[in-house]
Protein backbone atom coordinates (compact mmCIF):
# COMPACT_ATOMS: atom_id res chain seq x y z
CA UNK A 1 -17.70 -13.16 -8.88
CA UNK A 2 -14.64 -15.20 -10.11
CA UNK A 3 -12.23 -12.69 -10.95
CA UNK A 4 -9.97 -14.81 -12.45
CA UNK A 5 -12.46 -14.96 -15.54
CA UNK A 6 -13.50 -12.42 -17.86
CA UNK A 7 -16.17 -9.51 -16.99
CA UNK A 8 -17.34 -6.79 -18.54
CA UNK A 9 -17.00 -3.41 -16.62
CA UNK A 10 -18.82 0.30 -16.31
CA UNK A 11 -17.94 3.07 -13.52
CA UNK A 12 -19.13 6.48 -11.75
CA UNK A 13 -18.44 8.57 -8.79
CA UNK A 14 -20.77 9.57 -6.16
CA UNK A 15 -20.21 12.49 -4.34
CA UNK A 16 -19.84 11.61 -0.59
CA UNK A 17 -21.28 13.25 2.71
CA UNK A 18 -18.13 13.57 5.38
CA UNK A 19 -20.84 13.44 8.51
CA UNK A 20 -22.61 10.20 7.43
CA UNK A 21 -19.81 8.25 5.04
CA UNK A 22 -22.89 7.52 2.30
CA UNK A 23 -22.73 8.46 -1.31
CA UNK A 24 -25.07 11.66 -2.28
CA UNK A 25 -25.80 12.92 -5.96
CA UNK A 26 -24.06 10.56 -8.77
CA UNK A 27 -21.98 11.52 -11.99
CA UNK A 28 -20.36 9.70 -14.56
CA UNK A 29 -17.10 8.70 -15.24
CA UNK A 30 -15.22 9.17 -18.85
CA UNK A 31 -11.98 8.02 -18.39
CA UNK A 32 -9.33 7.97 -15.56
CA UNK A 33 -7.25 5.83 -13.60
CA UNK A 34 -6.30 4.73 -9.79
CA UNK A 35 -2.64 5.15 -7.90
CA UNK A 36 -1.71 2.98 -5.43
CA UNK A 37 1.70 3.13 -3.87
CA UNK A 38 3.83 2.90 -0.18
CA UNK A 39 4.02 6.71 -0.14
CA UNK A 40 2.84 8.66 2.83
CA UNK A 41 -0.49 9.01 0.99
CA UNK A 42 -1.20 5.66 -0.39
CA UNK A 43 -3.71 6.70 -2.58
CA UNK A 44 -4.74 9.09 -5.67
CA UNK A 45 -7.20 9.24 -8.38
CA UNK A 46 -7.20 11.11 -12.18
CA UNK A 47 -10.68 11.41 -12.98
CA UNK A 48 -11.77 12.94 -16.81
CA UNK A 49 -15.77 13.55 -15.72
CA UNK A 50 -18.95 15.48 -17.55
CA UNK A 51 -21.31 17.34 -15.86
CA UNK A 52 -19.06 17.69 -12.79
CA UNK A 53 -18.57 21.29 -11.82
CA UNK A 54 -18.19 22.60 -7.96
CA UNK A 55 -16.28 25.59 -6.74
CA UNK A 56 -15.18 23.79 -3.52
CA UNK A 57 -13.51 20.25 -2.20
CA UNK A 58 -15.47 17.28 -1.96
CA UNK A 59 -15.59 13.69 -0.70
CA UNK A 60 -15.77 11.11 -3.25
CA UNK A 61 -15.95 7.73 -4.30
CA UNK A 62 -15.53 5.92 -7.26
CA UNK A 63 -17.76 2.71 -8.04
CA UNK A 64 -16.95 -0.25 -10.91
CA UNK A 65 -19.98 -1.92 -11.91
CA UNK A 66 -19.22 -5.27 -13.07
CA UNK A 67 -21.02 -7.93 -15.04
CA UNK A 68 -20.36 -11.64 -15.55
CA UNK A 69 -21.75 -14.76 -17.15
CA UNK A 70 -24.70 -15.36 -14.21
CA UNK A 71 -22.35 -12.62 -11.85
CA UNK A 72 -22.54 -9.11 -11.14
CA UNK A 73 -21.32 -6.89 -8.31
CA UNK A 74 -21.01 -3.29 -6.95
CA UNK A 75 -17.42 -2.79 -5.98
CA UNK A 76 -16.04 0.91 -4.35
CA UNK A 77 -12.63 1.23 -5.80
CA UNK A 78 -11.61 4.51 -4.11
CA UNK A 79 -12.57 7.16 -2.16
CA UNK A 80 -11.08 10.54 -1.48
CA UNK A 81 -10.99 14.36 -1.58
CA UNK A 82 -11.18 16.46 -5.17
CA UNK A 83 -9.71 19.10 -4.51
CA UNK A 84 -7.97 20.50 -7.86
CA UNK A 85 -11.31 20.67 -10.13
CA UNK A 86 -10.21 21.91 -13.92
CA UNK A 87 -11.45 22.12 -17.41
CA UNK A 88 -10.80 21.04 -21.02
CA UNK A 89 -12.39 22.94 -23.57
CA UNK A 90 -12.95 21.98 -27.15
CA UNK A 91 -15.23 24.10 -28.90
CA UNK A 92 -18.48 23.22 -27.34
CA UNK A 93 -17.94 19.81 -25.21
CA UNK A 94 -16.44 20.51 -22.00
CA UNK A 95 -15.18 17.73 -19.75
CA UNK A 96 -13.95 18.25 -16.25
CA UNK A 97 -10.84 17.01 -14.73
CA UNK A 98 -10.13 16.00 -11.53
CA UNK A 99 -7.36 15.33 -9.03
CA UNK A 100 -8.62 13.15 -5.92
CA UNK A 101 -6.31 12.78 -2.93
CA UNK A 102 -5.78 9.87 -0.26
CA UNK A 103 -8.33 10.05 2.46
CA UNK A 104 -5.38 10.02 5.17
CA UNK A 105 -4.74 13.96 3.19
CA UNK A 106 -6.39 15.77 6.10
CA UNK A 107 -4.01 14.26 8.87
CA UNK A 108 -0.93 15.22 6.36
CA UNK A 109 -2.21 18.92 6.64
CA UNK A 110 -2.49 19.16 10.43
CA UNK A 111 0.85 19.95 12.42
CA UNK A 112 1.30 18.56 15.88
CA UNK A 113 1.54 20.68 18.71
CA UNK A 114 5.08 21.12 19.88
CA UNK A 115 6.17 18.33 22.74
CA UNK A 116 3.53 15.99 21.59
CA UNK A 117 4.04 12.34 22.25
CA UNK A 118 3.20 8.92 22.15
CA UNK A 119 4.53 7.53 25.52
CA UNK A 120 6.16 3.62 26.10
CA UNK A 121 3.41 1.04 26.80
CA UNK A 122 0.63 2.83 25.31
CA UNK A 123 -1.65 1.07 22.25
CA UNK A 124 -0.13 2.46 19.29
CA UNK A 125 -3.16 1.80 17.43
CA UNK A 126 -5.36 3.44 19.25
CA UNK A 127 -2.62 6.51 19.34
CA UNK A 128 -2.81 6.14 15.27
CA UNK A 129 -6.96 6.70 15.60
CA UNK A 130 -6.46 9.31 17.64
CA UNK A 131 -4.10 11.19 15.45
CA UNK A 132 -7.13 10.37 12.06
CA UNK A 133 -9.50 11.81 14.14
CA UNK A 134 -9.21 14.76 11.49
CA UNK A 135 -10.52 12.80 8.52
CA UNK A 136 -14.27 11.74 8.04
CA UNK A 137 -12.91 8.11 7.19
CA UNK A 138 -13.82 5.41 9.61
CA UNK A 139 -10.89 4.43 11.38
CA UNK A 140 -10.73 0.33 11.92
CA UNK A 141 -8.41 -1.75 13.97
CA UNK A 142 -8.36 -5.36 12.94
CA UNK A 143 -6.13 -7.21 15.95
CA UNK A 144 -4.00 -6.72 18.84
CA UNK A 145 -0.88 -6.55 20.74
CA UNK A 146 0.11 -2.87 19.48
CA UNK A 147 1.98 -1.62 22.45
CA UNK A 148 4.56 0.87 21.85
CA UNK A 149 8.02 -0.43 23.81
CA UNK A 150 9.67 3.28 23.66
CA UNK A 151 8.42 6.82 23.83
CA UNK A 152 7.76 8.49 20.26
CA UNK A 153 8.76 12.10 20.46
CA UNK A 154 7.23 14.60 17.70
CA UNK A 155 9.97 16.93 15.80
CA UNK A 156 9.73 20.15 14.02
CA UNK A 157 7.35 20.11 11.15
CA UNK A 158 5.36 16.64 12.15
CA UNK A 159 2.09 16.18 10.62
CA UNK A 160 -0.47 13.59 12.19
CA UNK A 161 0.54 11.65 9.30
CA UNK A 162 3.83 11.70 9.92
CA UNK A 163 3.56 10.46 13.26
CA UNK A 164 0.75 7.93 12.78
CA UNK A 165 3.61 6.62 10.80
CA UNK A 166 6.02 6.26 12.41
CA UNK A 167 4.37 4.84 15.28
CA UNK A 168 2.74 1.80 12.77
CA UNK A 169 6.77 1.40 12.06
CA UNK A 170 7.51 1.06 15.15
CA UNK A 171 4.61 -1.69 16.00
CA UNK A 172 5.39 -3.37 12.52
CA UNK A 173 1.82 -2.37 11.12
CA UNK A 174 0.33 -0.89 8.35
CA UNK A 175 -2.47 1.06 6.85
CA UNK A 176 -4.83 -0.91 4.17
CA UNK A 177 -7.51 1.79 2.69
CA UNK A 178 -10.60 -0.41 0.88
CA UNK A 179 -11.98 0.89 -2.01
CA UNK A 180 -14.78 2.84 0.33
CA UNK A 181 -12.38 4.92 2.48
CA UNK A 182 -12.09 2.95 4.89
CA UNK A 183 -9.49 3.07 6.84
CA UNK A 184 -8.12 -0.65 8.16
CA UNK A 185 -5.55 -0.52 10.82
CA UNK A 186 -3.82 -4.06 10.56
CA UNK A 187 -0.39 -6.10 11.05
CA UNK A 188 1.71 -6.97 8.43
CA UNK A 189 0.49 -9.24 5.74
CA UNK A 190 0.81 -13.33 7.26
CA UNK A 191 -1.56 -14.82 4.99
CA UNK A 192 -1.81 -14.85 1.13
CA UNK A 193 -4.49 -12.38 -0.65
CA UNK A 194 -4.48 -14.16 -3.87
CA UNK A 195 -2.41 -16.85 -5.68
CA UNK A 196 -1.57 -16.41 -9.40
CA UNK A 197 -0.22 -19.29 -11.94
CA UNK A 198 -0.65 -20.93 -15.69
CA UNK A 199 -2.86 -22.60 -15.40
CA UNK A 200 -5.78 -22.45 -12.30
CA UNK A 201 -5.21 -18.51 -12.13
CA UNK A 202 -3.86 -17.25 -14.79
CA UNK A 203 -4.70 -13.58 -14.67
CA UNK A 204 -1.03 -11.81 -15.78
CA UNK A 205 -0.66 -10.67 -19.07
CA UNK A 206 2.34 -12.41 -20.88
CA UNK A 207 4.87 -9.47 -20.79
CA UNK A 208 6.55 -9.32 -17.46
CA UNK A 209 9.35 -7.33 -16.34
CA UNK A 210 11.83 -8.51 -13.70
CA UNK A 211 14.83 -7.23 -12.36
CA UNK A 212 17.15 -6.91 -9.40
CA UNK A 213 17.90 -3.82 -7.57
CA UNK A 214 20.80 -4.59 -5.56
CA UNK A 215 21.32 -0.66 -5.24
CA UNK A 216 20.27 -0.78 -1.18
CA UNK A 217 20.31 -4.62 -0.62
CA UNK A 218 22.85 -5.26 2.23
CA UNK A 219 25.40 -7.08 2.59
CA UNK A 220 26.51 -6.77 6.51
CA UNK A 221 23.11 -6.32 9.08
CA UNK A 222 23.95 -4.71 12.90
CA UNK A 223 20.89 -5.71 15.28
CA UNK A 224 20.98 -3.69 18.39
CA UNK A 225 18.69 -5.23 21.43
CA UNK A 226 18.76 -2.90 24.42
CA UNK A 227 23.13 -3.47 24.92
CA UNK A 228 23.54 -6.56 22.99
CA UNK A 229 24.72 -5.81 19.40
CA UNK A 230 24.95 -8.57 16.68
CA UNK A 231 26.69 -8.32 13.57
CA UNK A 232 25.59 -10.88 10.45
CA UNK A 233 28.05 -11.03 6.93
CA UNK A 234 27.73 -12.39 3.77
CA UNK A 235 30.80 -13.31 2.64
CA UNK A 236 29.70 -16.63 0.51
CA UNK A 237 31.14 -16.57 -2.76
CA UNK A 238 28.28 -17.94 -4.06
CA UNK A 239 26.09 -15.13 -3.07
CA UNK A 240 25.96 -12.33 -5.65
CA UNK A 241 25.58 -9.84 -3.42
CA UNK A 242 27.89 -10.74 -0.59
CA UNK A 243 30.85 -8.75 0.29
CA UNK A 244 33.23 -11.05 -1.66
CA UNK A 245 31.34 -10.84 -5.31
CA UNK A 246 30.60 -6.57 -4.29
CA UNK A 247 33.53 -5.83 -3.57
CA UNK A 248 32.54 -3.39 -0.48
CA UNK A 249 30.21 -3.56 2.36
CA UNK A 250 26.76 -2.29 2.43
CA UNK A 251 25.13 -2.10 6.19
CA UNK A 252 21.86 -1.84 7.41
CA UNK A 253 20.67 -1.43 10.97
CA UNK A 254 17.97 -2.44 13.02
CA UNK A 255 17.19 -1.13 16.54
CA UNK A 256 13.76 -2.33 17.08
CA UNK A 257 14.64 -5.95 17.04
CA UNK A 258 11.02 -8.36 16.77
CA UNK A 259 12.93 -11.51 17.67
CA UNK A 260 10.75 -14.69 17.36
CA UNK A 261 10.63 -17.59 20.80
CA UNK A 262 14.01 -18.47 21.56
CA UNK A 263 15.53 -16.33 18.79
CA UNK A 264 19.07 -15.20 19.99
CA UNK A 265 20.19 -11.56 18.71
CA UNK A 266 22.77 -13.28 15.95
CA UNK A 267 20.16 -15.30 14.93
CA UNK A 268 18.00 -12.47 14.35
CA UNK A 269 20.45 -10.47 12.40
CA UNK A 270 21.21 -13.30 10.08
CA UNK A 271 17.69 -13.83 9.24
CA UNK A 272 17.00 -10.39 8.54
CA UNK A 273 19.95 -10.21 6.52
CA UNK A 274 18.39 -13.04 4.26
CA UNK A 275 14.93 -11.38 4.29
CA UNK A 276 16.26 -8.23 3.05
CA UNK A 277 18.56 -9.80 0.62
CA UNK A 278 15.36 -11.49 -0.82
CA UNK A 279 13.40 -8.56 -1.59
CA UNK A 280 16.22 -7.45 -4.13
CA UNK A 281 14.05 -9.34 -6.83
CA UNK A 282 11.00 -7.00 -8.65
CA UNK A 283 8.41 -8.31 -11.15
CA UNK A 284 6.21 -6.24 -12.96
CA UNK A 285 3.34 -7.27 -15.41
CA UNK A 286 -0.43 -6.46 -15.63
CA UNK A 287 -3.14 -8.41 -14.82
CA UNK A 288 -7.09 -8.75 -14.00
CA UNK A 289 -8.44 -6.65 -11.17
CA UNK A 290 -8.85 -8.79 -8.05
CA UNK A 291 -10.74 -6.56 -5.63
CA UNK A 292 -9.19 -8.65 -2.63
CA UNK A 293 -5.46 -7.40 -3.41
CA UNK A 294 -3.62 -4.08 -1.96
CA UNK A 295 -0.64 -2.89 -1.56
CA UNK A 296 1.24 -4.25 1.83
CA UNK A 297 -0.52 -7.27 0.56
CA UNK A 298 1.16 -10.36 -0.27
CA UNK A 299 0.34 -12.73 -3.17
CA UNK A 300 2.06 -15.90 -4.16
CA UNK A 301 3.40 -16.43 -7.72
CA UNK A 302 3.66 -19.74 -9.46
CA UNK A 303 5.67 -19.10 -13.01
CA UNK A 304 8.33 -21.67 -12.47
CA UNK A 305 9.39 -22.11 -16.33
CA UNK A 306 9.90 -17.87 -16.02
CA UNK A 307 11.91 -18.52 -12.88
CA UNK A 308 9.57 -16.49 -10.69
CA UNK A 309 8.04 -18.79 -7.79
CA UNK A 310 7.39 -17.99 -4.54
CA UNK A 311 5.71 -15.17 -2.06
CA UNK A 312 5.56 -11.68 -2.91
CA UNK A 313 4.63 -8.23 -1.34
CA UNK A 314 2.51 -5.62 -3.52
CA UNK A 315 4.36 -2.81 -3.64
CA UNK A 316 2.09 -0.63 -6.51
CA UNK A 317 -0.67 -0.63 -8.24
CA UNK A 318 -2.45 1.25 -11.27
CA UNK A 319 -5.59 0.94 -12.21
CA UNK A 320 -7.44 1.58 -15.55
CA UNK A 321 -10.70 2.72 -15.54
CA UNK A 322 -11.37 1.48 -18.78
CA UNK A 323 -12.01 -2.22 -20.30
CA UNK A 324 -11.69 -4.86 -17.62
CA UNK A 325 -10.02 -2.41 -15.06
CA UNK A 326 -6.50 -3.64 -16.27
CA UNK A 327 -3.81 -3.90 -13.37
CA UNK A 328 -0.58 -3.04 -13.23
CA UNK A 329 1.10 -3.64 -10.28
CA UNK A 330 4.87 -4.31 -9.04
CA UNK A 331 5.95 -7.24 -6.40
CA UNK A 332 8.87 -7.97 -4.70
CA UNK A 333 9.47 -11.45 -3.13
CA UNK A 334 9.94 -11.97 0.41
């Protein structure tokens, strides 16, 4: 498929067996849309179905069927767990809604034992797959060099979730869910998933939104390295964030310092500084579905004329389960 031409597009929903991970009995699909996001679940699904009626949860998974000039391909584009099953009623046609939830939902509904934790030196990935071993979803780790440099202490209240979060924070990895539940354990996005321009990709709708949040974006950056604390400023006057055009100070912190070879602490906290201060630019627009691109992932925009030009971490996405599975999706550069 070239998915930066036109296709024509149909979809159902399978439900799926936990114990084997394969789709079972089929139904269709009337209308209903994908969330993708960076919240603790990732994932959720609206579905609007017929002929779907079940008085308990189940796994499932939504396919796209889609046809091109000579093309054609079978593409999961999420699977999860229906668990709030409902009805609309008008006069004789009943359709069934339904609410699908992240698979990663079971390890948000299991609490840790108290005085659980994941100890300095250990593989925090395979800590992560230990802590998922309460969903069906295949667990995946793509790489290496996970180790955990300090001890990661569960509080009151943590969920498997919860933790299995933290502890990809703390490595500097991340979760990436494909469209078949899989679950991909991976570092942070290095390599571009897709480039979009004018004129060899041009797969973004004309309208596009962009805008600064400078709400959070600091100004001052503390890096603390075992007992060696740097402080970087931006006091340029050219900067329009700096401390000068602001007017006050906004810190951030980092503990957990990642320094690159031969990377001295105050280097480190003036580079972060201007990584940070970068992401204050957001575009927003909708475009063709690209099966290859999910959030954590990072694209590169060409739209010099618009001002917008460089790399750019997915941050959202919606999905349209209707003509051409329209994306919309938000960015912010790096």
């Amino acid at each position: 498929m070239d998915w930066n031409r036109g296709f024509s597009a149909s979809y159902h929903a399978a439900v799926v067996d936990p114990s084997t991970w394969k789709d079972m009995e089929i139904f269709e699909i009337e209308d209903g849309s994908i969330s993708r996001s960076e919240s603790a679940l990732m994932e959720s699904a609206d579905l609007k179905t017929l002929r779907y009626q079940t008085n308990k949860e189940q796994w499932i998974r939504i396919w796209m069927d889609v046809k091109q000039v000579g093309d054609a391909e079978h593409v999961a584009l999420f699977t999860g767990l229906a668990c709030s099953p409902g009805r609309d009623i008008k006069g004789n046609i009943i359709s069934n809604t339904l609410e699908c939830y992240s698979v990663l939902k079971p390890a948000d509904d299991v609490l840790l034992p108290r005085g659980w934790y994941a100890p300095a030196g250990a593989d925090g990935t395979r800590q992560i797959a230990k802590l998922l071993a309460c969903t069906p979803a295949p667990v995946v780790i793509e790489g290496s060099g996970s180790t955990l440099q300090n001890t990661i202490i569960a509080e009151d209240g943590e969920t498997n979730l919860t933790m299995a979060w933290k502890i990809l924070e703390a490595i500097d990895w991340r979760f990436r869910i494909s469209g078949d539940g899989v679950i991909n354990l991976v570092p942070q996005a290095t390599e571009i998933s897709a480039s979009f321009d004018a004129i060899d990709h041009d797969s973004i709708e004309p309208e596009l939104t962009v805008s600064y949040d400078w709400y959070s974006v600091p100004n001052v950056f503390r890096a603390i390295s075992d007992d060696i604390i740097a402080v970087a400023r931006d006091d340029s006057e050219d900067s329009p964030v700096s401390t000068v055009n602001r007017g006050r100070e906004i810190w951030m912190e980092e503990s957990n310092c990642d320094l690159n070879a031969n990377e001295s602490i105050t280097e480190y906290a003036a580079r972060r500084l201007r990584e940070e201060q970068r992401k204050a630019l957001t575009v927003s627009y909708k475009r063709r579905f690209d099966p290859n691109v999910l959030t954590g992932d990072m694209i590169r925009l060409h739209y010099p004329r618009q001002g917008i030009d460089g790399r750019f971490l997915v941050m959202s996405q919606s999905i349209d389960l209707g003509f051409g599975a329209t994306t919309s999706e938000e960015v912010k550069q790096l």
